[in-house]
Protein backbone atom coordinates (compact mmCIF):
# COMPACT_ATOMS: atom_id res chain seq x y z
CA UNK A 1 -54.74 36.61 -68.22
CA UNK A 2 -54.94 34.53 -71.54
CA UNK A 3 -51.93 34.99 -74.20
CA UNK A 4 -53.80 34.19 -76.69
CA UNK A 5 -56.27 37.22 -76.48
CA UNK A 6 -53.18 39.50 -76.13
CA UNK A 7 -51.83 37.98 -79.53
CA UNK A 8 -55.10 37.73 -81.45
CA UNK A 9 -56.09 38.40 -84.34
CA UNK A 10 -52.66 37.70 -85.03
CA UNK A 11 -51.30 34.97 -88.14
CA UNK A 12 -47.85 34.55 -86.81
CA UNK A 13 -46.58 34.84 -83.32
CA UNK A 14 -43.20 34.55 -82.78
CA UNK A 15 -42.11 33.61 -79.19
CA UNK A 16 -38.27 35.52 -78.06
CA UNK A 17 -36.37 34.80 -75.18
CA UNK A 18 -34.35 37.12 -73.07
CA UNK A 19 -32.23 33.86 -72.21
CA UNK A 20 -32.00 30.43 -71.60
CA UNK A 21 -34.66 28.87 -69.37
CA UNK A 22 -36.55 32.41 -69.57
CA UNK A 23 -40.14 30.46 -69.49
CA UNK A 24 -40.07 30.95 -73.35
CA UNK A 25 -41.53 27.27 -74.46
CA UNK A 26 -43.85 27.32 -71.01
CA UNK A 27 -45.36 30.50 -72.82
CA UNK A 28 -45.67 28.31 -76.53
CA UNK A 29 -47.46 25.83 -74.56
CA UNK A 30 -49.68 27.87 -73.16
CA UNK A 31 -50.77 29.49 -75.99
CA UNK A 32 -51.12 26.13 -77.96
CA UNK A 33 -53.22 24.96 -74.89
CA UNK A 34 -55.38 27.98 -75.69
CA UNK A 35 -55.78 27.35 -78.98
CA UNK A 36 -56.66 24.06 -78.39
CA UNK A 37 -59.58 24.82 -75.97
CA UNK A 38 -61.13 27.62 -78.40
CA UNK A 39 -60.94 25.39 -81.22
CA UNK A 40 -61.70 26.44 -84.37
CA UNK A 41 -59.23 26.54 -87.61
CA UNK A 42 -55.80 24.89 -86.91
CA UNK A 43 -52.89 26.02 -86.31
CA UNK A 44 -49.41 25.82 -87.46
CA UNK A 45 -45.74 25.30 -85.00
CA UNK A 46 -42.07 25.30 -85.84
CA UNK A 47 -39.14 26.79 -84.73
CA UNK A 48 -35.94 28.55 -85.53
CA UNK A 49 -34.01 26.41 -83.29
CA UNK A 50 -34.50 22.79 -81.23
CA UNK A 51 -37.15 22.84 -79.01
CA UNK A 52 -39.06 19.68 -77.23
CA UNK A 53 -36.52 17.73 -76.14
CA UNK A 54 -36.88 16.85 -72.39
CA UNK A 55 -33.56 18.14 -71.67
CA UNK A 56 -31.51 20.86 -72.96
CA UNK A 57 -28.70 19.64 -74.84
CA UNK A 58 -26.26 22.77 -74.07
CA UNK A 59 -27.09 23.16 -70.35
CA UNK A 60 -28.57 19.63 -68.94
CA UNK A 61 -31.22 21.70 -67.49
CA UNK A 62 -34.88 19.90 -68.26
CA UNK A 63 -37.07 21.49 -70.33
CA UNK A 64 -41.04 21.44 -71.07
CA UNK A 65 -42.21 19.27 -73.46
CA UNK A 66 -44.13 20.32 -76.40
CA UNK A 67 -47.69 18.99 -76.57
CA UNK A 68 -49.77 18.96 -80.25
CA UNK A 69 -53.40 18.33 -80.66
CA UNK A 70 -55.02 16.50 -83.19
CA UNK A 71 -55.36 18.84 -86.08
CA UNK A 72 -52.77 21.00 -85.64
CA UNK A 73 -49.68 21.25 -87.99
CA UNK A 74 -46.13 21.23 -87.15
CA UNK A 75 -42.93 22.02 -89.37
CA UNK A 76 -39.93 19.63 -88.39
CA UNK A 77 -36.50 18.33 -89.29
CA UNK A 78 -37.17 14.62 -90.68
CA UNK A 79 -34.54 13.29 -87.90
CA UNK A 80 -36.72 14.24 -85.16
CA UNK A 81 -40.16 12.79 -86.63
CA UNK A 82 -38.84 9.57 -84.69
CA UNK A 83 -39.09 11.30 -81.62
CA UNK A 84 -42.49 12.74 -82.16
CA UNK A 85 -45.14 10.24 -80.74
CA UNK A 86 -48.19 11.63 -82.56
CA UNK A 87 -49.87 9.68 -85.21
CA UNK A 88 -49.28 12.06 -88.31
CA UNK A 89 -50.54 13.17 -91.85
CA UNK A 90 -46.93 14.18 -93.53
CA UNK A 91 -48.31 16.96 -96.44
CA UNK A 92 -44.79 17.89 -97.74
CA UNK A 93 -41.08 18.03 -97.55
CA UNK A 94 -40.21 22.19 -98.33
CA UNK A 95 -37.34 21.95 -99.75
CA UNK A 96 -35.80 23.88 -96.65
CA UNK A 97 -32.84 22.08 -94.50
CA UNK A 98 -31.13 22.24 -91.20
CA UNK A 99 -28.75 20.60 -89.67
CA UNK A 100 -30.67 17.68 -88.94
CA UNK A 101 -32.23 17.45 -92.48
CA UNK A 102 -35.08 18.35 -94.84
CA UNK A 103 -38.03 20.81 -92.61
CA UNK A 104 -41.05 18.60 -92.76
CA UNK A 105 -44.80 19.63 -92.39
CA UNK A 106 -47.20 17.28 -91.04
CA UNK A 107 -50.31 17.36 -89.57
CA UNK A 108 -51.60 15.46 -86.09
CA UNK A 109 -53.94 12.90 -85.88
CA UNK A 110 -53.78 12.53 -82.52
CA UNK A 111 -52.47 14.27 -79.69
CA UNK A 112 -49.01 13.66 -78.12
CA UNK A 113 -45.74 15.21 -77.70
CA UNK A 114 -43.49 16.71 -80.65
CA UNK A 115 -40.20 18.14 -80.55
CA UNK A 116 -39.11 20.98 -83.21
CA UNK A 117 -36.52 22.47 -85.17
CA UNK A 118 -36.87 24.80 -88.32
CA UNK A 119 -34.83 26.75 -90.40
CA UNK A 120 -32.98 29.51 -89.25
CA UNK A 121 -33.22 32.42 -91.77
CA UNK A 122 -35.69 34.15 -91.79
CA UNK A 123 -36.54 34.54 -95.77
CA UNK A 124 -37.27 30.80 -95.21
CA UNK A 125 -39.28 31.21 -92.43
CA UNK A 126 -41.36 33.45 -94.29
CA UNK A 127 -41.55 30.73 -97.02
CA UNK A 128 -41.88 28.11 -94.50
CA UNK A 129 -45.19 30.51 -93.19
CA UNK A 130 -46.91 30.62 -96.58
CA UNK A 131 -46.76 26.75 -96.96
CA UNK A 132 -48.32 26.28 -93.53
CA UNK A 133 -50.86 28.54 -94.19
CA UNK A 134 -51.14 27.10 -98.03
CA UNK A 135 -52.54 24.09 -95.64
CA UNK A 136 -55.41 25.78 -93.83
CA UNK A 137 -53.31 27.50 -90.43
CA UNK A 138 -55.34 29.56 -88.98
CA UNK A 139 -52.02 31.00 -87.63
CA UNK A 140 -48.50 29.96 -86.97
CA UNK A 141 -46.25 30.27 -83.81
CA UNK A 142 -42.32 30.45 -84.36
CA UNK A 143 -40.80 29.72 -81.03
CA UNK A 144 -37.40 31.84 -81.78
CA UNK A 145 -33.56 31.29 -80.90
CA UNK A 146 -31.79 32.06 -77.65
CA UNK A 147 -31.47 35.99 -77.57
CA UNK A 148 -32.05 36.64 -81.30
CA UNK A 149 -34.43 38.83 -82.30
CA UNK A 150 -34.13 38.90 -86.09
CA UNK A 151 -37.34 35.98 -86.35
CA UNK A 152 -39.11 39.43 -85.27
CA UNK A 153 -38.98 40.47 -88.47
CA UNK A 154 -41.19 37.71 -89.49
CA UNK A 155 -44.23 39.18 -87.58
CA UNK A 156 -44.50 42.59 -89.23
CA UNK A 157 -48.32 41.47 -89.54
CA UNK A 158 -48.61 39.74 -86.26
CA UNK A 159 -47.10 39.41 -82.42
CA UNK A 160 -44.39 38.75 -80.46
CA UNK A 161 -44.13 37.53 -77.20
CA UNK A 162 -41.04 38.21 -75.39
CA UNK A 163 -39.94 36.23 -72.29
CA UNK A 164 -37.54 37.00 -69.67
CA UNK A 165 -36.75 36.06 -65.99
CA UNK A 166 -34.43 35.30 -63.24
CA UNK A 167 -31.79 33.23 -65.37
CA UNK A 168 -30.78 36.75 -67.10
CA UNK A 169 -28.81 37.72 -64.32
CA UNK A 170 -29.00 37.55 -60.64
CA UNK A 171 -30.20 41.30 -60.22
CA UNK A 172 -33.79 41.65 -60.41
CA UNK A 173 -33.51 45.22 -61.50
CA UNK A 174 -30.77 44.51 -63.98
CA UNK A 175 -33.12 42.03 -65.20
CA UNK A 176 -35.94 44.67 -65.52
CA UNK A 177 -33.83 46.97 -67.63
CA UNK A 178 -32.21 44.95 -69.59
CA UNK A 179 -35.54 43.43 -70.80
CA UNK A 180 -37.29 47.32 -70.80
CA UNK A 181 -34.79 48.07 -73.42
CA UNK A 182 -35.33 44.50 -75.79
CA UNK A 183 -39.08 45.70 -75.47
CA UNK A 184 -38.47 49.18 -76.25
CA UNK A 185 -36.46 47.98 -79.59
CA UNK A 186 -39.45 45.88 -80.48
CA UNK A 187 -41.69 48.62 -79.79
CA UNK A 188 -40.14 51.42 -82.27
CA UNK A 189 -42.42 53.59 -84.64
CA UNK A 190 -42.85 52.58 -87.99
CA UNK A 191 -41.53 54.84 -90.60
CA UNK A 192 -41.27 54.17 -94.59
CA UNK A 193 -37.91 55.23 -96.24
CA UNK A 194 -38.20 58.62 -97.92
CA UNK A 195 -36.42 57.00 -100.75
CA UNK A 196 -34.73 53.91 -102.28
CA UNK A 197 -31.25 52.64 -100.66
CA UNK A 198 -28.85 54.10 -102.17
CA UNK A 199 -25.72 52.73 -100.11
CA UNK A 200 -25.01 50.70 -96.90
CA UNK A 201 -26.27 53.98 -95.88
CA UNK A 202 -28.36 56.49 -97.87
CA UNK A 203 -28.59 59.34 -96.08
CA UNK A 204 -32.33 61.33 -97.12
CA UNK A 205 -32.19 65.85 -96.44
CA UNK A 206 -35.42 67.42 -95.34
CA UNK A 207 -35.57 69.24 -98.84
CA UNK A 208 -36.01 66.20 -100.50
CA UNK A 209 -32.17 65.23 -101.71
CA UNK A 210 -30.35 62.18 -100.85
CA UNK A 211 -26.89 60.98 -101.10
CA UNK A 212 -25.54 57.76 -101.54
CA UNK A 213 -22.29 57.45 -99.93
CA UNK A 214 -19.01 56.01 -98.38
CA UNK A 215 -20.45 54.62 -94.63
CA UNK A 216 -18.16 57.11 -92.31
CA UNK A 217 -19.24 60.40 -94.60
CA UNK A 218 -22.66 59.48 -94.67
CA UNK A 219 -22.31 59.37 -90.90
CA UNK A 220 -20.49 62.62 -90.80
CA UNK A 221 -22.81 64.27 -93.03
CA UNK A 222 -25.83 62.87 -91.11
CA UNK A 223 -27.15 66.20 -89.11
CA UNK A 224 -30.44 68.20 -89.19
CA UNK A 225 -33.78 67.52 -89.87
CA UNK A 226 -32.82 64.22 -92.01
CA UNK A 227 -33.01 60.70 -92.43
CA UNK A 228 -29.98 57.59 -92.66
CA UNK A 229 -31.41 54.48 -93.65
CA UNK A 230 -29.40 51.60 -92.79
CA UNK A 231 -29.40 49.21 -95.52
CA UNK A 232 -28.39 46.27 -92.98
CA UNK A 233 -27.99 46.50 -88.93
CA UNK A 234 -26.98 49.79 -87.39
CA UNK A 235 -23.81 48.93 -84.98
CA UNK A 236 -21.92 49.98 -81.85
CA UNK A 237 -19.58 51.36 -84.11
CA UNK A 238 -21.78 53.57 -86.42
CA UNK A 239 -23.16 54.53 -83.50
CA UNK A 240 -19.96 55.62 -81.63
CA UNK A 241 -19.06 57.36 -85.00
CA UNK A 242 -22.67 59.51 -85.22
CA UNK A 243 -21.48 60.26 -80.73
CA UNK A 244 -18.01 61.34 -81.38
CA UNK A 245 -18.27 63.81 -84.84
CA UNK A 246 -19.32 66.74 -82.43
CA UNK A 247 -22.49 67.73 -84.77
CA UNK A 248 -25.66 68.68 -83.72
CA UNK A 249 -27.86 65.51 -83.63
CA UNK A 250 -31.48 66.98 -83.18
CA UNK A 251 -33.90 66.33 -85.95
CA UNK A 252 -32.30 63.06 -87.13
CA UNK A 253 -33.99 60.09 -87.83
CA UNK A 254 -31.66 56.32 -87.65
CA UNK A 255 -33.95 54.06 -89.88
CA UNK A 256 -33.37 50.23 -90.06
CA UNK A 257 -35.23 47.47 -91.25
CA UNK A 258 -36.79 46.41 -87.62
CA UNK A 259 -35.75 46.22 -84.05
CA UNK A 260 -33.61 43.35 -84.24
CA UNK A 261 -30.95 45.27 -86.74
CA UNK A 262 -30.37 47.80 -84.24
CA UNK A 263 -27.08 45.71 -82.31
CA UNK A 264 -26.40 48.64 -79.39
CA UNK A 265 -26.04 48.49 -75.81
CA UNK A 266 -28.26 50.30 -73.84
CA UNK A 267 -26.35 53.11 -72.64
CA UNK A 268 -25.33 53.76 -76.45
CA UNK A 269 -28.85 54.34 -77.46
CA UNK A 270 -29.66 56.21 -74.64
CA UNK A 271 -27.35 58.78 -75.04
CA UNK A 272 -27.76 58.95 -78.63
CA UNK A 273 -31.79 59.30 -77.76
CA UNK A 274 -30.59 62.33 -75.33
CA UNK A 275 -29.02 63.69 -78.13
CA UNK A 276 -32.42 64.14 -80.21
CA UNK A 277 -31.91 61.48 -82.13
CA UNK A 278 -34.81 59.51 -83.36
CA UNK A 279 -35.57 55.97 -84.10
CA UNK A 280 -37.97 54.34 -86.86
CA UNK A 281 -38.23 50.86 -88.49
CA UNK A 282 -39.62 50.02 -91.70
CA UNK A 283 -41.55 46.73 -90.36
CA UNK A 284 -42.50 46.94 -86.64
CA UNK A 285 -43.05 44.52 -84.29
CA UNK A 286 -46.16 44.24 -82.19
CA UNK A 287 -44.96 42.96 -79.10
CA UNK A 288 -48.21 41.65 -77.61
CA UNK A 289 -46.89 40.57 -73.89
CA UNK A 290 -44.16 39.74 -71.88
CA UNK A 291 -43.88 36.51 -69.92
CA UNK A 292 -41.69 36.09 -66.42
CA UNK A 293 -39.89 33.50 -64.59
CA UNK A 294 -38.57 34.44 -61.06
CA UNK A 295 -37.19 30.67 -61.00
CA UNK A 296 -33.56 30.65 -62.40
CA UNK A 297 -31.67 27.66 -63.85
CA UNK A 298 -28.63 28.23 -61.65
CA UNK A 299 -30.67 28.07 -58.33
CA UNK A 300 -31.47 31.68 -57.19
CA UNK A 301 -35.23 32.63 -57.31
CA UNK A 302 -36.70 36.33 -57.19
CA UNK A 303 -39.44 37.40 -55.75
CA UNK A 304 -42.24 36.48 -57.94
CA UNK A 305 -44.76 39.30 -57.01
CA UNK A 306 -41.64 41.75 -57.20
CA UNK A 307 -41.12 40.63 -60.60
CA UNK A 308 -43.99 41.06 -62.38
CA UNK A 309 -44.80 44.45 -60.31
CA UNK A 310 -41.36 45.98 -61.56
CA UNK A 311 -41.54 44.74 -65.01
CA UNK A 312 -44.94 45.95 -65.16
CA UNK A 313 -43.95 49.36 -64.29
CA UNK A 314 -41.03 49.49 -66.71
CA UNK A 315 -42.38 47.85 -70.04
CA UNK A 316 -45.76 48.95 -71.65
CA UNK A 317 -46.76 45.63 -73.23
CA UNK A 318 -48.78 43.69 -70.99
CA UNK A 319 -46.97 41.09 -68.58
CA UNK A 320 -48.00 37.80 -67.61
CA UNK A 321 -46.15 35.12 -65.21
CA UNK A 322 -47.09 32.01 -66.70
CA UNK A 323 -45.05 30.26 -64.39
CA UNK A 324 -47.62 31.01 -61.70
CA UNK A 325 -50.54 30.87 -63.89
C-alpha cells in the first residue's frame, strides 16, 4: 500500500510517534522514497526534534538514516549541515533557533544522507512551512517529537501519519488501545466556536448567551445542551471536576483547539463520553494512516500478522506495516 496516496493531495504531513523506535522515520523515508519515484514539484523536510543520526542519542538504539534527493529541500540546524553529505544550495537562514543554532533551508544537489532538527513550537513551524513553500515545495513533511502531538496542529490542511508498535509496551492489545485512543483524538469532529473566548473557559448556552468565567464555575455551570471552549488544553483535572459535580452531562459539547490539547487518559474520556458528553476541535487532523512495528527496541517481537489484523480492526484510518513492506 503506498503512503503517499493515503496522504495526497496533502501540503504538510506531519509524521507522530506512539514511542520511541515506533517505525516513525522508516515511515518518513518511505514516503520521501515515494516522492522521489513520482517526481514532479519538490518537496520540503524538517523536524520538530533530531532525527538522522545513525544512532539514537537517548537510547543507543540505531536508527534509519534519512536519505534526500536532488531537488528536494530540507530545514536544518546550521551545526548539523556538517553532517549532511549532500552537495547543497543554502536559500536562507529563518531567523528561527534551536538548541543547536539558527534553522537553515537548503536545497539538494545531489542525493545523500541528511540528518534534521527544527524548531519546536509550532507557530514557527507554521512560519518555517510558508518559507519552504515560498521556495517552490510542493509539500512539506514534519517528522514530529517522541509522543507529542501538538505538531498536529500544524496539518489542519493536510495529514498525519501516526506510528506505533511493539516498543509501546509488551502487550499487544495494550498496544492496540492505547494507539485506538491517540487515533481517535486525532480523528475528532470539527466544530467552530459559537463565540469569541471569553475566559480560560467561555462557556456558550443553547439560547445563544455565554459567560465568561472563573475556570471551576464555568465547569460547574457547564450542563445542557451547551458548549465550553477551552481556551488552552482541557486536563485530567477539569475533567475530574466536569465527573465529580453530579450534573447531568448530556448535550454538552468540550471544545479545544485540536486533538493534541485534550491531555486525558483513556478511561477519563471514556467515561466522560458515557456520560453524553461530546467532543469537537476547532482545527482537525486528518490522520491519513497508521504505520506498525511488531519489532521492539528492548528485544520482544509480536506477531506481525497479529498486529496489523488487530490494529486494523480497532482504528479506522488505514494501516500499513512498513516494516514488512
Amino acid at each position: 500500500m503506498s503512503l503517499l496516496e493515503l496522504i495526497s493531495p496533502a501540503p504538510v504531513t506531519v509524521m507522530l510517534g506512539m514511542c520511541k523506535n515506533a517505525g516513525k522515520t522508516t515511515a518518513l523515508c518511505r514516503l520521501i522514497r515515494e516522492y522521489a519515484e513520482r517526481g514532479g514539484a519538490p518537496i520540503a523536510l524538517t523536524s520538530i526534534g533530531r532525527d538522522g543520526e545513525s544512532r539514537d542519542l537517548v537510547t543507543g538504539t540505531d536508527k534509519p538514516p534519512i536519505y534526500l534527493y536532488e531537488g528536494m529541500l530540507a530545514a536544518t540546524a546550521e551545526q548539523l549541515l556538517p553532517l549532511c553529505d549532500v552537495s547543497r544550495e543554502i536559500l536562507a537562514a529563518t531567523g528561527l533557533f534551536t538548541s543547536l543554532g539558527e534553522v537553515v533551508i537548503f536545497r539538494a544537489k545531489s542525493d545523500g544522507f541528511v540528518q534534521l532538527a527544527g524548531p519546536g513550537i509550532v507557530g514557527q513551524l507554521k512560519t518555517l512551512r510558508g518559507m519552504l513553500e515560498g521556495f517552490g515545495a510542493q509539500s512539506v513533511l514534519i517528522d514530529g517529537a517522541l509522543s507529542r502531538k501538538s505538531p498536529a496542529s500544524c496539518a489542519a490542511d493536510g495529514a498525519c501519519v501516526l506510528s506505533t508498535g511493539a516498543s509501546l509496551h509488551r502487550d499487544l492489545d495494550r498496544v492496540v488501545t492505547e494507539t485506538a485512543y491517540a487515533a481517535r483524538l486525532l480523528s475528532l469532529p470539527e466544530s467552530a466556536a459559537p463565540g469569541p473566548e471569553l475566559d480560560r473557559v467561555t462557556l456558550f448556552r443553547s439560547d445563544g448567551s455565554s459567560e465568561g468565567a472563573a475556570e471551576a464555575l464555568a465547569l460547574r455551570r457547564g450542563a445542557g445542551e451547551s458548549t465550553l471552549l477551552f481556551s488552552g488544553a482541557l486536563t485530567e483535572a477539569q475533567a475530574k471536576a466536569l465527573l465529580q459535580d453530579g450534573t447531568d452531562k448530556r448535550g454538552l459539547t468540550l471544545l479545544v483547539r485540536d486533538g493534541s490539547c485534550l491531555m486525558l487518559r483513556r478511561e477519563t474520556f471514556d467515561s466522560l463520553a458515557s456520560r453524553g458528553v461530546r467532543f469537537a476541535v476547532q482545527n482537525d487532523s486528518r490522520l491519513a494512516a497508521v504505520t506498525v512495528n511488531a519489532v521492539s527496541a528492548g528485544g520482544w517481537v509480536f506477531d506481525a500478522a497479529e498486529l496489523l489484523e488487530k490494529m486494523r480492526a480497532a482504528v479506522s484510518a488505514p494501516v500499513v506495516d512498513v516494516m514488512a513492506e
